[in-house]
N, C-alpha and C. Protein backbone atom coordinates (compact mmCIF):
# COMPACT_ATOMS: atom_id res chain seq x y z
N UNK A 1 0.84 -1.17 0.00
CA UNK A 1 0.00 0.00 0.00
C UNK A 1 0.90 1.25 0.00
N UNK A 2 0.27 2.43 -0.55
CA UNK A 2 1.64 3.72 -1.09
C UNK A 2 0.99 4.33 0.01
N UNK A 3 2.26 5.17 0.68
CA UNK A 3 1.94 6.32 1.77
C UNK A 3 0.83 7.03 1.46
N UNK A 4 -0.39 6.97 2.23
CA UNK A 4 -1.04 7.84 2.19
C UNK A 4 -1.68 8.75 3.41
N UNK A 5 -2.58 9.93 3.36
CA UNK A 5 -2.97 10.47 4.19
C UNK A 5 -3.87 9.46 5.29
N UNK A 6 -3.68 9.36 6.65
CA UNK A 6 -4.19 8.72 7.79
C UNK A 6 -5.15 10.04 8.56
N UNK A 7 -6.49 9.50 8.73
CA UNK A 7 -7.71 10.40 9.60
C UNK A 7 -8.02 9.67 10.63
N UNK A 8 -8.18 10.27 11.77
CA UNK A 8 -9.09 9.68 12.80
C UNK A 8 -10.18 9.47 12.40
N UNK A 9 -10.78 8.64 12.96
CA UNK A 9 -12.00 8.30 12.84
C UNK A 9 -12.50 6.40 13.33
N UNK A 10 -13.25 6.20 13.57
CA UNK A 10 -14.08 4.88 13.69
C UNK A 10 -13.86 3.86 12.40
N UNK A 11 -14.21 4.68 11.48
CA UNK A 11 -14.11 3.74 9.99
C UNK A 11 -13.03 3.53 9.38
N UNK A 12 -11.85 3.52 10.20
CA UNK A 12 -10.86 3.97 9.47
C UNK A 12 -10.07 2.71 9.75
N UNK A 13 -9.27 2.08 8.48
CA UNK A 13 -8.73 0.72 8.21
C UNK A 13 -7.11 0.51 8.48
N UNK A 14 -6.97 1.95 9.00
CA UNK A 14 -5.52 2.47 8.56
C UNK A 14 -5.14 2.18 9.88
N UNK A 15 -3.42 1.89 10.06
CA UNK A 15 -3.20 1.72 11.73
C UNK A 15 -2.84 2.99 12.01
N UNK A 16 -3.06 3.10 13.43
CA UNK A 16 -2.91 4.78 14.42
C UNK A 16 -1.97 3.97 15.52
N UNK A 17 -1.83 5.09 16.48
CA UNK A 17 -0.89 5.42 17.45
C UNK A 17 -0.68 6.21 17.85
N UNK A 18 -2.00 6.45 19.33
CA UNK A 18 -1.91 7.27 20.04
C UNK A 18 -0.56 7.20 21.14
N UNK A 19 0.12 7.97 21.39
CA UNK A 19 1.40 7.88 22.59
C UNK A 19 1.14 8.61 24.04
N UNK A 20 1.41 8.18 24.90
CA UNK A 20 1.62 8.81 26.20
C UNK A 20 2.60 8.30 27.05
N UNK A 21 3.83 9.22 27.15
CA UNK A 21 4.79 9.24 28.37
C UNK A 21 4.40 9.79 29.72
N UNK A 22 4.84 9.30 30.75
CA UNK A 22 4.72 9.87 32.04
C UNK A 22 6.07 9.70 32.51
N UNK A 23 6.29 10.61 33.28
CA UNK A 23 7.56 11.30 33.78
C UNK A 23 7.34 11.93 34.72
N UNK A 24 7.98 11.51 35.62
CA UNK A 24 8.33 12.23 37.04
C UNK A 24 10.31 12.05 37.20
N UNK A 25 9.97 12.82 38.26
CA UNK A 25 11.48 12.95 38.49
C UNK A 25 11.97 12.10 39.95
N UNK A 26 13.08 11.61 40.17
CA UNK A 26 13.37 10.69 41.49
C UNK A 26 13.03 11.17 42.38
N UNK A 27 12.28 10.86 43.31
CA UNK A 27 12.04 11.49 44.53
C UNK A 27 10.74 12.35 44.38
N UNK A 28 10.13 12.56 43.67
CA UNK A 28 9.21 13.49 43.17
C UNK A 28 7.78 12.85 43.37
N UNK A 29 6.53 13.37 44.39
CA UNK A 29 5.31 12.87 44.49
C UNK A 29 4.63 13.57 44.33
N UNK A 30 3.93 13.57 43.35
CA UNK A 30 2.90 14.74 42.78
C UNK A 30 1.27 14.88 43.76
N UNK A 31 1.44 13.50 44.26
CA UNK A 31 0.08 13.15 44.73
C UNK A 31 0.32 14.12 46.53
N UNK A 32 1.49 15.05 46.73
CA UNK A 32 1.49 15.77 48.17
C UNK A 32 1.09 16.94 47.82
N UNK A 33 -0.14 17.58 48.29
CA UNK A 33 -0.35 19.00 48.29
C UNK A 33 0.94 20.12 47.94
N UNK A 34 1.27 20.46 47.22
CA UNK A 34 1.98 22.03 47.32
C UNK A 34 3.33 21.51 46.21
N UNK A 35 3.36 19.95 45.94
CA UNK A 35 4.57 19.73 45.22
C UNK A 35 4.75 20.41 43.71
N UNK A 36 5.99 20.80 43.71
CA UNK A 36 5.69 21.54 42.33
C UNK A 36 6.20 20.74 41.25
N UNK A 37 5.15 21.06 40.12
CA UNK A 37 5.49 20.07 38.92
C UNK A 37 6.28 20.95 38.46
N UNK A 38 7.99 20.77 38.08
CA UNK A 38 8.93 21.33 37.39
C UNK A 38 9.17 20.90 36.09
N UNK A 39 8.93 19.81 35.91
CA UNK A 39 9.51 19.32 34.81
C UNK A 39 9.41 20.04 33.28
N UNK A 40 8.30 20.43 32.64
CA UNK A 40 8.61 21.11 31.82
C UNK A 40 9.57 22.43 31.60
N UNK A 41 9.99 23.16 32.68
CA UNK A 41 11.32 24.33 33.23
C UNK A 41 12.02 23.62 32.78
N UNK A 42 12.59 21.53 33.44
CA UNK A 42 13.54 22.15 33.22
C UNK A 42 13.78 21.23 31.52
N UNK A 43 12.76 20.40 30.98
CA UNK A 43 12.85 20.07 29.68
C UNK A 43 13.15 21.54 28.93
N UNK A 44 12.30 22.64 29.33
CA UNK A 44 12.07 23.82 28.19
C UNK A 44 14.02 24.04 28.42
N UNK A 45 14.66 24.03 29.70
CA UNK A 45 16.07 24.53 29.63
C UNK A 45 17.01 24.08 28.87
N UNK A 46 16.89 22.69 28.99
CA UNK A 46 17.50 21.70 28.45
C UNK A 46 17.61 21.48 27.06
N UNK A 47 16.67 22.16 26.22
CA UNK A 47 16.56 22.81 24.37
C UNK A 47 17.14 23.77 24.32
N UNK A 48 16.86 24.84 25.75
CA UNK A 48 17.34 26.00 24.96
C UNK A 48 18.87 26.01 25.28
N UNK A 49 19.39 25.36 25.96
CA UNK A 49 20.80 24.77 26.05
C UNK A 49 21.39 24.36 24.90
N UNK A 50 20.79 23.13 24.25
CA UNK A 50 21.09 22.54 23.59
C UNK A 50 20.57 23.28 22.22
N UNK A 51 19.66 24.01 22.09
CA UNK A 51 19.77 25.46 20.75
C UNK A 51 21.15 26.43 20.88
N UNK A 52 21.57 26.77 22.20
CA UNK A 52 22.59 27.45 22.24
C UNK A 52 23.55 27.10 21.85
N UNK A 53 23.97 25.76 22.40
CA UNK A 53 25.50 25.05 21.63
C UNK A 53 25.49 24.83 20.13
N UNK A 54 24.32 24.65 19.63
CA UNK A 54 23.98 24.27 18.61
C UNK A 54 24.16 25.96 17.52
N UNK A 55 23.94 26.73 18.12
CA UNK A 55 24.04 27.93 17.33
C UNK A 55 25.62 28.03 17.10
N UNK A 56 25.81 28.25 18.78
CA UNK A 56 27.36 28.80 18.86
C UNK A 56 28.29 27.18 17.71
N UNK A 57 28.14 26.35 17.99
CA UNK A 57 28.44 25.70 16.78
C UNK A 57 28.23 25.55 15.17
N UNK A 58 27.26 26.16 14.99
CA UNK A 58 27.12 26.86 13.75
C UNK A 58 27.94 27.96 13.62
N UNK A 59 28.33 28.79 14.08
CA UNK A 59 28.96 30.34 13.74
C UNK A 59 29.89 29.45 13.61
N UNK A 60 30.74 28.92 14.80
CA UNK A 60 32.09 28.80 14.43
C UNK A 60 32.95 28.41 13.15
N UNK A 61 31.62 27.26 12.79
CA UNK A 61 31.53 26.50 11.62
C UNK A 61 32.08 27.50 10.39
N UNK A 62 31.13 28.42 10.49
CA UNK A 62 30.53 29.74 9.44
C UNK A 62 32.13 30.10 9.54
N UNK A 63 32.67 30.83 10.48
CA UNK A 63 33.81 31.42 11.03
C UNK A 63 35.05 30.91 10.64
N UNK A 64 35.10 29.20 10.61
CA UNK A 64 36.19 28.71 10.24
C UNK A 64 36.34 28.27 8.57
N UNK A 65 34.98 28.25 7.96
CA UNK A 65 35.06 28.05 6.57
C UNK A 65 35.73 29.32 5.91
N UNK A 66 35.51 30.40 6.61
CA UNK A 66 35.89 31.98 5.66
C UNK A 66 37.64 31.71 5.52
């Protein structure tokens, strides 16, 4: 069968794959009043880290081809 477009739906013959991760962190109980869910802080840090090296490794790139 050739790649084609996949729809939700009931009638639909095509295979799907819905996903869900859960993630907590060691030590971490969400189920105690007042605990704070961090985790997206520090996923969001952890890109923009890894966008930063990723830039500053591009220039240099840029920098050392001239």
């Amino acid at each position: 069968m050739p790649p084609g477009e996949v729809r939700w739906g009931e009638a639909t013959t095509d295979e799907m794959c819905i996903g869900f991760i859960g993630v907590t962190k060691k030590g971490q109980d969400l189920t105690r009043a007042g605990e704070k869910d961090d985790l997206m802080d520090i996923f969001k840090a952890q890109i923009d880290d890894y966008l930063n090296k990723r830039d500053e490794a591009i220039k240099k790139q840029a920098k050392s081809a001239k």
